[in-house]
Each structure stands twice: as C-alpha cells, then as structure tokens.
C-alpha atoms as a PDB file:
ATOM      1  CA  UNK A   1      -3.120  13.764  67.110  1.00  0.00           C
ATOM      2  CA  UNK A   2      -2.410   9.915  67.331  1.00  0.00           C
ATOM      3  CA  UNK A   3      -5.766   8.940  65.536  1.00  0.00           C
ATOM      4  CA  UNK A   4      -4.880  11.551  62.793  1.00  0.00           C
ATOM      5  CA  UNK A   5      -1.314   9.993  62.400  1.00  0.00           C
ATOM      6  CA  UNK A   6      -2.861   6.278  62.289  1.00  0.00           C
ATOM      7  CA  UNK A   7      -5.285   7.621  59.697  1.00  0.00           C
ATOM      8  CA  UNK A   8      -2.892   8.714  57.590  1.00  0.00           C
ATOM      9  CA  UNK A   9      -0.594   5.181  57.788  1.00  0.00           C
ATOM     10  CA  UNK A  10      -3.667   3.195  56.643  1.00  0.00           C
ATOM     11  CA  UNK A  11      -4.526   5.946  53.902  1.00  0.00           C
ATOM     12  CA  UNK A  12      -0.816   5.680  52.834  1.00  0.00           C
ATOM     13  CA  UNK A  13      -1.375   1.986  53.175  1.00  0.00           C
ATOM     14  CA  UNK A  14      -4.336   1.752  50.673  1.00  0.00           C
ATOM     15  CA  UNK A  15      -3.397   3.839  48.601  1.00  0.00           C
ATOM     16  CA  UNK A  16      -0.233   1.546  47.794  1.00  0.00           C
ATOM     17  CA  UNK A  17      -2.283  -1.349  47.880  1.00  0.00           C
ATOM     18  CA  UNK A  18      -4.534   0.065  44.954  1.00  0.00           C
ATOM     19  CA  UNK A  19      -1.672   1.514  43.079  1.00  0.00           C
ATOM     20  CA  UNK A  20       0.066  -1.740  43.180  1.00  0.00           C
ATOM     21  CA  UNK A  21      -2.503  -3.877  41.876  1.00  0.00           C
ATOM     22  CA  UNK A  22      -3.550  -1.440  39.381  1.00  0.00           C
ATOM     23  CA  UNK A  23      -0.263  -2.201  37.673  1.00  0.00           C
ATOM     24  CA  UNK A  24      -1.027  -6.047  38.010  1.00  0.00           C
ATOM     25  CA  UNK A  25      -0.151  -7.549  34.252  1.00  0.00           C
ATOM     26  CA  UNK A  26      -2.664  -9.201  32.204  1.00  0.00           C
ATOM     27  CA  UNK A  27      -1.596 -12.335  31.068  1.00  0.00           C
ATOM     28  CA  UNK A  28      -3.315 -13.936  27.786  1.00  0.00           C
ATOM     29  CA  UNK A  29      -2.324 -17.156  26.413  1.00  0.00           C
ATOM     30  CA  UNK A  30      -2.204 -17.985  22.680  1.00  0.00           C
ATOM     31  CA  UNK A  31      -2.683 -20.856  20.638  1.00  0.00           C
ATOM     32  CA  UNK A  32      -1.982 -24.539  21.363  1.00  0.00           C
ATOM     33  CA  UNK A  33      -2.567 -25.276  24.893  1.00  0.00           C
ATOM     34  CA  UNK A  34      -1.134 -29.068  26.827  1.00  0.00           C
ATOM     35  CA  UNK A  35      -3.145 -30.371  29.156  1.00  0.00           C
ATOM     36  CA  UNK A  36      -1.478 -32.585  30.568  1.00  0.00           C
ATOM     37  CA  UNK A  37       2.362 -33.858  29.935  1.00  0.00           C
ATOM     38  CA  UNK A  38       1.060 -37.151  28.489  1.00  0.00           C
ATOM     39  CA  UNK A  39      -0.467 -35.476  25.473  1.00  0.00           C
ATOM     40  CA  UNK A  40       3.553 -34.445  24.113  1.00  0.00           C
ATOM     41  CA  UNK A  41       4.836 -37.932  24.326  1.00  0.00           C
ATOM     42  CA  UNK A  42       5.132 -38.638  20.488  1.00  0.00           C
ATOM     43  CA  UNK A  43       7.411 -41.318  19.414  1.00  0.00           C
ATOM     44  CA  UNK A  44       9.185 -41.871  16.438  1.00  0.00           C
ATOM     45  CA  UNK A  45       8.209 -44.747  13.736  1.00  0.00           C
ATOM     46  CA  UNK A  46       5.049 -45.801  15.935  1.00  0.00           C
ATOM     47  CA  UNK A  47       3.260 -42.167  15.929  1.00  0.00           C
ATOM     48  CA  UNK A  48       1.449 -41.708  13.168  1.00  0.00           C
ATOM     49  CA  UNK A  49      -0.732 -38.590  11.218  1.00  0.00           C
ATOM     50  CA  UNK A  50      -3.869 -40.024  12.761  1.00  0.00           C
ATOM     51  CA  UNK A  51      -2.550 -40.606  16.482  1.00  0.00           C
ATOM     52  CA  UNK A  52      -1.246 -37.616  16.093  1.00  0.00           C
ATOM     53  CA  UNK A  53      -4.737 -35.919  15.079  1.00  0.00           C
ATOM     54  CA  UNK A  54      -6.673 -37.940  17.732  1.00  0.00           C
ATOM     55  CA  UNK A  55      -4.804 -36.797  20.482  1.00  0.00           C
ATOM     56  CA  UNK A  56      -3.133 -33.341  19.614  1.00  0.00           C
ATOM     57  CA  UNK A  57      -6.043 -32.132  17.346  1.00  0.00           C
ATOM     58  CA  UNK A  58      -5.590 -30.102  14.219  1.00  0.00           C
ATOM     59  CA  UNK A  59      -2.317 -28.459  13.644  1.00  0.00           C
ATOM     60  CA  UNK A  60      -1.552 -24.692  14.261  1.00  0.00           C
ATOM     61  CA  UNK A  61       0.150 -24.399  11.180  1.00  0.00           C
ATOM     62  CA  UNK A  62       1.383 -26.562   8.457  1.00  0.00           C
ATOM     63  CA  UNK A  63       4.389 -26.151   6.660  1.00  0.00           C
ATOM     64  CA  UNK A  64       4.656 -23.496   3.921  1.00  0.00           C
ATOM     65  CA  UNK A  65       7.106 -25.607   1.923  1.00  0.00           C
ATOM     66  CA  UNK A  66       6.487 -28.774   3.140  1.00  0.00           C
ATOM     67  CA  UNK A  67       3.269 -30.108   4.075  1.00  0.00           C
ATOM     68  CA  UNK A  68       4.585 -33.465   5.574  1.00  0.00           C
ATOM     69  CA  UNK A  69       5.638 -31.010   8.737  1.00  0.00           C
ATOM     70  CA  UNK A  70       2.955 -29.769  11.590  1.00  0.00           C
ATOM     71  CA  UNK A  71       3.763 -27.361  14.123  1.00  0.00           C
ATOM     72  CA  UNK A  72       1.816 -26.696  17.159  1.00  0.00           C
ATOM     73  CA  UNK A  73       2.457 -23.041  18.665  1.00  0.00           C
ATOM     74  CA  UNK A  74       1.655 -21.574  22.187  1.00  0.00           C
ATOM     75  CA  UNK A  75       2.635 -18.303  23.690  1.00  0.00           C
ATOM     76  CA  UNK A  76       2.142 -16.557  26.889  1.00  0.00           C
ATOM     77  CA  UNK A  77       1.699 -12.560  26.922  1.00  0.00           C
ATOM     78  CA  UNK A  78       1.664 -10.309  29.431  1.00  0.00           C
ATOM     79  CA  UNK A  79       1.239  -6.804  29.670  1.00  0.00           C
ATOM     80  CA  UNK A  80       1.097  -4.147  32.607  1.00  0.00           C
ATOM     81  CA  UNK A  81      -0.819  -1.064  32.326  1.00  0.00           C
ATOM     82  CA  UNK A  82      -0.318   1.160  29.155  1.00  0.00           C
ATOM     83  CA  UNK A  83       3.414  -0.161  28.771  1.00  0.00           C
ATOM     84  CA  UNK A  84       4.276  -2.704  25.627  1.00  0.00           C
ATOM     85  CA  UNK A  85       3.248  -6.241  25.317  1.00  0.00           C
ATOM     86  CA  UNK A  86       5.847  -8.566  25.968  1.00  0.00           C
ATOM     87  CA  UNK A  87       5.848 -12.480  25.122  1.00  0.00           C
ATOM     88  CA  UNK A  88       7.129 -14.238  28.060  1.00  0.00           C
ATOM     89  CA  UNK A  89       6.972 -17.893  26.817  1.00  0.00           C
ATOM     90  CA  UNK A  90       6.609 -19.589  23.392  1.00  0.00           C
ATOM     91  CA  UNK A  91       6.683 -23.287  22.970  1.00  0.00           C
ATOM     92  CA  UNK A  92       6.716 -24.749  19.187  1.00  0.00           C
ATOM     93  CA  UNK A  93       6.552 -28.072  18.541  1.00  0.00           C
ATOM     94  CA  UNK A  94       7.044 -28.842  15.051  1.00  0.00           C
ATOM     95  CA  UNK A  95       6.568 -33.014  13.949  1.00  0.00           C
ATOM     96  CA  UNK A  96       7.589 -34.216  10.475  1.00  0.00           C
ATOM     97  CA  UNK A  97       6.124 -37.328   8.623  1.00  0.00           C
ATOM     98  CA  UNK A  98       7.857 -39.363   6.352  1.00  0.00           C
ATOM     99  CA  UNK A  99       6.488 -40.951   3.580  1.00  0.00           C
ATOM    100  CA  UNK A 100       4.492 -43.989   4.862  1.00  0.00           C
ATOM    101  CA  UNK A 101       2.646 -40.951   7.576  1.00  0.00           C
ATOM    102  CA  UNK A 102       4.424 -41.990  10.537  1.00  0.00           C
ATOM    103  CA  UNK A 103       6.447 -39.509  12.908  1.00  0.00           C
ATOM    104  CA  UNK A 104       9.875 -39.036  11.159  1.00  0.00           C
ATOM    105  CA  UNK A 105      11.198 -36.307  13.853  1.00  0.00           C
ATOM    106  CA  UNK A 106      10.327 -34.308  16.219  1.00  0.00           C
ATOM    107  CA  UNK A 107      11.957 -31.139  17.339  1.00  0.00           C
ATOM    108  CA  UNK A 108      10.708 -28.678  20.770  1.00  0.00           C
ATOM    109  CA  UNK A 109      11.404 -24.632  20.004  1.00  0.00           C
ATOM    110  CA  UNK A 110      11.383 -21.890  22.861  1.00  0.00           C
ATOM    111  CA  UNK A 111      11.374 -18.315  23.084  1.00  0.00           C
ATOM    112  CA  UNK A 112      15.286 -18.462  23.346  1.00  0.00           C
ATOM    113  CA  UNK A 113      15.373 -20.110  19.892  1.00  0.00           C
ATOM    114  CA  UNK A 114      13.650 -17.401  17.970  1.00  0.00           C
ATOM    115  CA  UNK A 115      15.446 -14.947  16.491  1.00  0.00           C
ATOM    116  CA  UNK A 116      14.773 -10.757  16.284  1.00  0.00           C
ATOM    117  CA  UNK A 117      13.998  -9.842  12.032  1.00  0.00           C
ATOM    118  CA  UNK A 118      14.748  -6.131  11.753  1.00  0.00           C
ATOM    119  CA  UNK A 119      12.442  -4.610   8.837  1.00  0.00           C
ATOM    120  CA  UNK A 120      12.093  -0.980   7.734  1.00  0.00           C
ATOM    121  CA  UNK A 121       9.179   0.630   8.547  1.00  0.00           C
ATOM    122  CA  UNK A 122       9.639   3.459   6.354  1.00  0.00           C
ATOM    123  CA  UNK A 123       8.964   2.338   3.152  1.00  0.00           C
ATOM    124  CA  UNK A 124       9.321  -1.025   1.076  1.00  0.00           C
ATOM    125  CA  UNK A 125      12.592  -1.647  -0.867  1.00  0.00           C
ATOM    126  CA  UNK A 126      12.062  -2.150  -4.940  1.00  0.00           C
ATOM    127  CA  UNK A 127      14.316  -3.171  -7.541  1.00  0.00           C
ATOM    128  CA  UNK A 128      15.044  -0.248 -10.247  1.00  0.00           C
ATOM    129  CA  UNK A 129      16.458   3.131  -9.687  1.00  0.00           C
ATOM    130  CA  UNK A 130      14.539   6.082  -8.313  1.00  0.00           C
ATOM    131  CA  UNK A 131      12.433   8.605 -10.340  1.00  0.00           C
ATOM    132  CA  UNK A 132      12.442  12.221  -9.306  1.00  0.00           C
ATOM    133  CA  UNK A 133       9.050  14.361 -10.038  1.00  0.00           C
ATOM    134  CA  UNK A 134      10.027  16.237 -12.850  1.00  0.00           C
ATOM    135  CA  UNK A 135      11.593  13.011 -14.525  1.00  0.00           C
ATOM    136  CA  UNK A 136       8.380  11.789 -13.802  1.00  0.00           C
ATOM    137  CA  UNK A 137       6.332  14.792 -15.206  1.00  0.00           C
ATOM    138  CA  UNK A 138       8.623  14.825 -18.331  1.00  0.00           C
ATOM    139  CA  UNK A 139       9.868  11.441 -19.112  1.00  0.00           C
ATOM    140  CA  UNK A 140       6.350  10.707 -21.035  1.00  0.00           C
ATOM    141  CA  UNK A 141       6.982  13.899 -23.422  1.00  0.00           C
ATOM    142  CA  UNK A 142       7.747  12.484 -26.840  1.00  0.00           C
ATOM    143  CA  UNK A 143       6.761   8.867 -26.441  1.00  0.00           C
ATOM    144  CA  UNK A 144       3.962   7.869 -28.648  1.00  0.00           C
ATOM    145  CA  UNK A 145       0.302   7.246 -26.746  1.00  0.00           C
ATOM    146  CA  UNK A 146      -0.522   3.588 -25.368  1.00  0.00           C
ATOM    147  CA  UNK A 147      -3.096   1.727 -27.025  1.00  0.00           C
ATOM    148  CA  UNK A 148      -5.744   1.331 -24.934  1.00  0.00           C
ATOM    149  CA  UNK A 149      -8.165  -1.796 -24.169  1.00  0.00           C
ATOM    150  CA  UNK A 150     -10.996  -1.350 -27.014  1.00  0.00           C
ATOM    151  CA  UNK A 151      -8.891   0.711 -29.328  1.00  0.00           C
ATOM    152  CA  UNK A 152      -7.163  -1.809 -31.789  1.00  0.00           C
ATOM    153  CA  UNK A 153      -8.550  -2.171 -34.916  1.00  0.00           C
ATOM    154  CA  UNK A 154      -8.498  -5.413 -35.554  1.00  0.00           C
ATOM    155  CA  UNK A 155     -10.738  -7.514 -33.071  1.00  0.00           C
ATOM    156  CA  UNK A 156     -14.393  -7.268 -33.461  1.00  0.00           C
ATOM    157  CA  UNK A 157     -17.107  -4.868 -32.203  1.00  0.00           C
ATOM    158  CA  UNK A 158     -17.461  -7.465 -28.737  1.00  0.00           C
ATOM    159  CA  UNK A 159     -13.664  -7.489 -28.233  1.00  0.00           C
ATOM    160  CA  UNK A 160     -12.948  -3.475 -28.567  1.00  0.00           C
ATOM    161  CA  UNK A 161     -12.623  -3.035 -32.496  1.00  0.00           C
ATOM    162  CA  UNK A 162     -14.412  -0.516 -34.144  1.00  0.00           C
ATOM    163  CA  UNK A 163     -17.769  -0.924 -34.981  1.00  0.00           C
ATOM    164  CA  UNK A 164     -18.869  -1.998 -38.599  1.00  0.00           C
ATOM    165  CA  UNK A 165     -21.792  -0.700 -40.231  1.00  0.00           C
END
C-alpha cells in the first residue's frame, strides 16, 4: 500500500512539473538590440550622423515628417501557450540632427509612454452620406450614359476616335 501511495506522489509530482513548464512563455525580442551600455552614450553638439552610424548602425526608422530625426526601436514579447501576445518592454530612442548633422536632442521612450489608439474594426469611416440599395439601383435612371475611354469623336483612330476611311 505504501509503494502505491509513493507512486502516486511522484506521478502527481511529474505531472505538475510537465504541466508547468508546458505553460513556460516564449519570449522573442524585436528590433534594435544594445549590447552593451556604452553604445547609448550620445552627446549633444559632439555626436554626429556618422558617429552615430558607426556605432549604432542604420536606423530603425526615420522620421515620416522629418528626416533630420532617427529612432531606434526594441521590444520584448512574450507569450504563454495559446493565450495573447503581450509586449512586456519597448525602448525607443529617437535622436534629432540639426542642421550642420550633429546630435541636436535626444529623447528615451518606454512602454509607459505609449499610448492605446482605439480604431473600428468594422468598417472604415468615409466622408459623404450613405446610399441605400434601391437609391443605388435607381439613382442612375434618367441620367444620360458616360462617355467612355475610345468613344469621343474627336481624337484620332490611336487615341479612341472613330476610325476614318
């Protein structure tokens, strides 16, 4: 009776140990990646685009707006099992140039600083009122027909004009 009892505590025992580390996360990591604190130390006025390329590398993204700003991105995901992905750290750093190339600012952005954009998934919003099917079936009954390309008279045969003979 005792060996069947201290079978099944180390069943019990490894079973929980597989369940739990079935539900380990995985953990990916995105985009710009430090290796090592020295590589962040940017100064102001004696930085320039080219120090900045030599020891940083290529940008992540460049500014939409204004290409005189860089921003180098990194993010940490992790997700367990079949449940939804879920960032866990985001670091931005985003360096602006002034004229003469040299490092005008720079500015450090975290996961707290972003901010949550609601958007409809249902459908896209557009300007102008809604049409209803039968306006839509009816509303072209009594306009006159669209020309179409290759039907106006006066351009040439190449251009869609008639044909002369």
């Amino acid at each position: 009776m005792r060996k069947l009892i201290f079978a099944g505590i180390i069943g019990s025992i490894l079973i929980s140990g597989v369940s739990i580390t079935g539900c380990a996360p995985i953990v990916t990591h995105h985009g710009f990646v430090v290796d090592s604190p020295d590589m962040m130390k940017i100064e102001n006025g004696t930085d320039n685009k080219t120090t900045i390329l030599t020891r940083l590398g290529n940008p992540s993204q460049i500014g939409a707006f204004d290409e005189e700003v860089w921003y180098y991105i990194s993010s940490i995901q992790s997700q367990k099992a079949f449940l939804k992905l879920k960032t866990t750290e985001r670091n931005i750093t985003a360096i602006s140039f002034d004229d003469a190339e040299n490092v005008a600012s720079v500015k450090k952005y975290t996961l707290v600083d972003g901010r949550i954009i609601n958007y409809d998934k249902d459908k896209t919003p557009t300007r102008g009122r809604e049409v209803t099917f039968l306006e839509q079936v009816f509303g072209a009954v009594g306009r006159s027909p669209v020309a179409l390309p290759g039907q106006d008279p006066n351009l040439p045969t190449a251009a869609g004009g008639p044909r002369t003979q």
